[in-house]
Protein backbone atom coordinates (compact mmCIF):
# COMPACT_ATOMS: atom_id res chain seq x y z
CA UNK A 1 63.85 -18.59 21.81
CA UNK A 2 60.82 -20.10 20.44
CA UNK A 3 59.03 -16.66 20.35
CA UNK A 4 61.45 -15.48 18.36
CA UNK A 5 61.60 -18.96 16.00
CA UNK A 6 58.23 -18.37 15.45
CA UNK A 7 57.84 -14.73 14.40
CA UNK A 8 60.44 -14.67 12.51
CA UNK A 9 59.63 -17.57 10.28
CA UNK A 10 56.42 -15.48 9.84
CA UNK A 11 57.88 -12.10 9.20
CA UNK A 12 59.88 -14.04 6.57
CA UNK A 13 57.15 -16.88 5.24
CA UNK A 14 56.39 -15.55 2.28
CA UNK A 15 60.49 -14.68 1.33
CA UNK A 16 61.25 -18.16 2.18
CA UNK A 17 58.68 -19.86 0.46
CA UNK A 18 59.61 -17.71 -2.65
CA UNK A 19 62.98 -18.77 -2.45
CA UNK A 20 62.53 -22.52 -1.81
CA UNK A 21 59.68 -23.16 -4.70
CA UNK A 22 62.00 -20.87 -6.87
CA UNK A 23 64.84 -23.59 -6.08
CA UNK A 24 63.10 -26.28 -7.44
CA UNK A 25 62.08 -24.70 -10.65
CA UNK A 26 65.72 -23.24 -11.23
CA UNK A 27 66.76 -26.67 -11.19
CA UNK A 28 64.32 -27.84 -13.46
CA UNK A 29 64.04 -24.35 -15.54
CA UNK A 30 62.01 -26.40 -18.23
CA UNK A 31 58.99 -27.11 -15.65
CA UNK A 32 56.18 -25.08 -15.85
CA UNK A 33 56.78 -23.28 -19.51
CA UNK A 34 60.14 -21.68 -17.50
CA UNK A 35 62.07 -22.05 -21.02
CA UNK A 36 59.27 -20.13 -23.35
CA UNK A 37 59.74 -16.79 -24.76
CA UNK A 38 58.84 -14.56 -27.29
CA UNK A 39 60.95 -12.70 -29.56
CA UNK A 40 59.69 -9.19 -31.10
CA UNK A 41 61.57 -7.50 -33.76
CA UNK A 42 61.23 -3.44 -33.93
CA UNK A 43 62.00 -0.52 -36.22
CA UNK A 44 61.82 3.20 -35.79
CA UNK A 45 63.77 6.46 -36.25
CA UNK A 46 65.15 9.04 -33.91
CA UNK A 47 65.81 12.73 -34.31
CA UNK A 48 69.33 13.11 -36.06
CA UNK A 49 70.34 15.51 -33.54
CA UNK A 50 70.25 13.37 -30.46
CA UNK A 51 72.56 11.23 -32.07
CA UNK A 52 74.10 12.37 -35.32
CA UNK A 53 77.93 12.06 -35.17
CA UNK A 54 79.30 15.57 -35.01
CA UNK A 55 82.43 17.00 -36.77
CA UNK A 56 85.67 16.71 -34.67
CA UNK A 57 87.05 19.96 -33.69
CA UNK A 58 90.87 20.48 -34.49
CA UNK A 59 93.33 20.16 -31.61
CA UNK A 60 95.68 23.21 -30.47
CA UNK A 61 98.83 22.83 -32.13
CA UNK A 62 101.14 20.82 -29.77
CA UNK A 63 98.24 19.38 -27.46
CA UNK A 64 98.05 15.89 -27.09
CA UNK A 65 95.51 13.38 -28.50
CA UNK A 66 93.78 11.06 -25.34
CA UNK A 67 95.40 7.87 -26.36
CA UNK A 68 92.99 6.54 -24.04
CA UNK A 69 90.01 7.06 -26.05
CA UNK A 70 91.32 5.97 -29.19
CA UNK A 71 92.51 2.22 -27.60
CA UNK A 72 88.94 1.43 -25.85
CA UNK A 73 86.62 2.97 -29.38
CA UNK A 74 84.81 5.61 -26.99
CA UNK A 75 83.62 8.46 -28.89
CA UNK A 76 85.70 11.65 -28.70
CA UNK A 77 84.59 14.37 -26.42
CA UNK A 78 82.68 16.62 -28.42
CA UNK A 79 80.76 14.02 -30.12
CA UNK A 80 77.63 13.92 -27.84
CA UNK A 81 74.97 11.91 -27.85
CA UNK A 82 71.82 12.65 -25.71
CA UNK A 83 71.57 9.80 -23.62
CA UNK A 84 68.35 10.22 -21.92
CA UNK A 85 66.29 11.55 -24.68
CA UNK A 86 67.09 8.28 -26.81
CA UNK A 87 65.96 6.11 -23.97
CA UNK A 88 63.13 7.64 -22.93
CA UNK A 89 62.21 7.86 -26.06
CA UNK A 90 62.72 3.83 -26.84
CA UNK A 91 60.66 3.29 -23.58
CA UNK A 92 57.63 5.29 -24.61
CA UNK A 93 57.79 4.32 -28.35
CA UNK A 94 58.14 0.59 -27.93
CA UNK A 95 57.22 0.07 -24.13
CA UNK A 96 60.90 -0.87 -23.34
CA UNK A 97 61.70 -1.80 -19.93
CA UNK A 98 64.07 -2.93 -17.55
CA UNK A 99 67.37 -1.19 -16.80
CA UNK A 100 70.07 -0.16 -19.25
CA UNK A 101 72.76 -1.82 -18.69
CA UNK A 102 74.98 -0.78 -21.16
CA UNK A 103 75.04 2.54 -24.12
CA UNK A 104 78.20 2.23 -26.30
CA UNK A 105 79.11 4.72 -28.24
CA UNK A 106 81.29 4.09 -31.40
CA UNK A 107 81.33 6.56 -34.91
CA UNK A 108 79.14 5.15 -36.64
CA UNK A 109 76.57 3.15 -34.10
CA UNK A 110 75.15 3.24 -30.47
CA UNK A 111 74.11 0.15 -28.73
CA UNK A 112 71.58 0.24 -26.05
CA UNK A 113 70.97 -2.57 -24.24
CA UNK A 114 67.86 -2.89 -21.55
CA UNK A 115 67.78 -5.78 -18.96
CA UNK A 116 65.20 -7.08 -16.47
CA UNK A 117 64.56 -9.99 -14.72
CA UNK A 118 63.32 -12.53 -17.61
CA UNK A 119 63.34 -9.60 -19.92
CA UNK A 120 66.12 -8.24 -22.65
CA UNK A 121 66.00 -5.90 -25.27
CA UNK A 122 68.99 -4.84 -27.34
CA UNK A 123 68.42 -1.52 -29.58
CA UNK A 124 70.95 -0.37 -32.48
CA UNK A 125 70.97 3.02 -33.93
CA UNK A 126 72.68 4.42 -36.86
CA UNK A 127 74.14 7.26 -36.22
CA UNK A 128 74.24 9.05 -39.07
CA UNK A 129 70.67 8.42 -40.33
CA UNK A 130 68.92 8.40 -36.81
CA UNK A 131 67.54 5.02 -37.51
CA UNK A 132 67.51 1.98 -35.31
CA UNK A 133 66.45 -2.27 -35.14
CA UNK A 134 65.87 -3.31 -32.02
CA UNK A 135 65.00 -6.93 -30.79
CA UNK A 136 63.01 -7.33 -27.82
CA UNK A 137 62.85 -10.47 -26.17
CA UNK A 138 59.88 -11.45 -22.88
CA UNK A 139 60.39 -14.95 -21.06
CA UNK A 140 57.37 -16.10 -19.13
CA UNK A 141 56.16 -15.57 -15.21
CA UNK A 142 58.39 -18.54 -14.35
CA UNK A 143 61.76 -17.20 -15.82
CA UNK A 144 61.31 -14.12 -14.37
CA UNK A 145 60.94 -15.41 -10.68
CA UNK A 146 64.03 -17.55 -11.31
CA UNK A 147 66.27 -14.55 -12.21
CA UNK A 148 64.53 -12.78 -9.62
CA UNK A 149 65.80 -15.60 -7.47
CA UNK A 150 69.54 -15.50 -8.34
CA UNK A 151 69.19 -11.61 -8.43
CA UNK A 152 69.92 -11.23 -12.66
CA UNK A 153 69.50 -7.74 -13.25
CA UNK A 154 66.86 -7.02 -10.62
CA UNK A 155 68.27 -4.01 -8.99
CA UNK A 156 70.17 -3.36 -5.73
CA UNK A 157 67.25 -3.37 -3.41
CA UNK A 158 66.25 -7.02 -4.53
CA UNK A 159 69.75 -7.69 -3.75
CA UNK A 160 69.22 -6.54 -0.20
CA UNK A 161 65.74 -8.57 -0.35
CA UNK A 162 68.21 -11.52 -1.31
CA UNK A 163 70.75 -11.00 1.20
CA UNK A 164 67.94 -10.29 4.31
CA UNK A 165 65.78 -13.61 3.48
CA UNK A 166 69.12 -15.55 3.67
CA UNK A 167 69.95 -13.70 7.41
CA UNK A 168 66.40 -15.36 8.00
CA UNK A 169 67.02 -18.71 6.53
CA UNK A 170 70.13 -18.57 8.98
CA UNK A 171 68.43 -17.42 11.89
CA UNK A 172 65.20 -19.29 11.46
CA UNK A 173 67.41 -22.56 11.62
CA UNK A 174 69.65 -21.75 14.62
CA UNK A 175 66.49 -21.37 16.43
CA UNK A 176 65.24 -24.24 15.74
CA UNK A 177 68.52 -25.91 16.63
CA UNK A 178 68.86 -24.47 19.99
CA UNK A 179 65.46 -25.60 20.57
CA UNK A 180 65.84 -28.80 20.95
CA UNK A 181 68.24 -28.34 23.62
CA UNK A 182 64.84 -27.48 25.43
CA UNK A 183 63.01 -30.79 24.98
CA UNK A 184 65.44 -32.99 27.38
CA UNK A 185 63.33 -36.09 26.12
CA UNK A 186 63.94 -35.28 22.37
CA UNK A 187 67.73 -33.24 22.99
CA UNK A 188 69.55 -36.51 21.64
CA UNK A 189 68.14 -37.77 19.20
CA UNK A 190 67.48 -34.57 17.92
CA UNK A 191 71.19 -33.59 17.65
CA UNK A 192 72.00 -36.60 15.88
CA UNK A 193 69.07 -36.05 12.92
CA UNK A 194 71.14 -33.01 12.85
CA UNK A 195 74.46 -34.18 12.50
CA UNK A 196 73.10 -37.25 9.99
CA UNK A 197 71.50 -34.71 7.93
CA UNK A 198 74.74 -32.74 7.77
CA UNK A 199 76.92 -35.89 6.85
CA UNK A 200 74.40 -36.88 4.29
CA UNK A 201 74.32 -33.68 2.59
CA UNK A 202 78.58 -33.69 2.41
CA UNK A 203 78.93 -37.09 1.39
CA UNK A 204 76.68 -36.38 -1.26
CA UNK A 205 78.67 -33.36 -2.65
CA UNK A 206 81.78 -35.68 -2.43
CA UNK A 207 80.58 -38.09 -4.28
CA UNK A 208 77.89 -37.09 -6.67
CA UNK A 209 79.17 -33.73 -7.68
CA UNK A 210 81.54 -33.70 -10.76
């Protein structure tokens, strides 16, 4: 049991220690410059043909219109826009990163928007005339680590970074419970810093938290 305390606190030291200095300065997200960013405005022009709304094709006589695109505003069918071009393009022109989250299509507009931990940029394009204003907005090293530390649009294998480390947290402290078990000298009092911390900590959230 204490072999296994021990390595695993290791194998997980530098996860935990992210997550508990990352605690503190999510509760204090004004510490350390956590609340400065910079805001960058942007301009440029696409080719029409990536995005240029085209001309709707009639429908056979006694076919239905999708009712279904009409109520939610998503572009018809043939209208096509090419996706990947236009954000590969964004990336490479303006350095754009993070992951889009969303690309809405309407007639007349498409909205990209690109998100990353401490890191947002929303582009919008004109259809018609291929052009697009984008703002791009950068929070410093400490906002990033505190949306890296609630997971904000960090990607699924941070998530599974997120949920492991926890797993550890758990294990690392049933460990160190058991433990004391070991230690006849120290087994009582032991148990009972254990069960004053635990009726500390819930008498606090009964009382203190609105």
């Amino acid at each position: 049991m204490r072999w296994l305390h021990i390595y695993v606190s290791l194998i997980g030291f530098a996860a935990l220690m992210f997550f508990a200095v990352t605690g503190i300065t999510l509760n204090h997200p004004t510490w350390f410059g956590g609340d400065v960013q910079t805001v960058t405005e942007l301009k440029g022009s696409l080719p029409t043909a990536w995005v240029a709304p085209r001309p709707m094709e009639a429908a056979p006589e006694g076919a239905e219109s999708d009712p279904a695109a009409s109520e939610t505003g998503a572009a018809p069918a043939n209208e096509t826009v090419a996706k990947l071009e236009v954000v590969e393009h964004l990336r490479k022109e303006h350095g754009l990163r993070g992951a889009v989250s969303e690309f809405r299509i309407d007639d007349y507009e498409c909205m990209v928007l690109f998100k990353g931990p401490g890191y947002a940029a929303d582009v919008f394009i004109d259809r018609a005339a291929g052009t697009y204003n984008a703002t791009q907005t950068v929070m410093g090293l400490m906002a990033v680590m505190n949306d890296l530390h609630k997971g904000r649009d960090s990607g699924e294998v941070w998530s599974w970074v997120i949920d492991v480390t926890a797993l550890l947290m758990v294990f690392v402290s049933i460990t160190g419970f058991v433990l004391i078990f070991y230690l006849r000298r120290k087994r009582m009092s032991g148990v009972l810093t254990a069960v004053v911390g635990t009726i500390v900590l819930v008498v606090i959230a009964i009382l203190w938290v609105p």
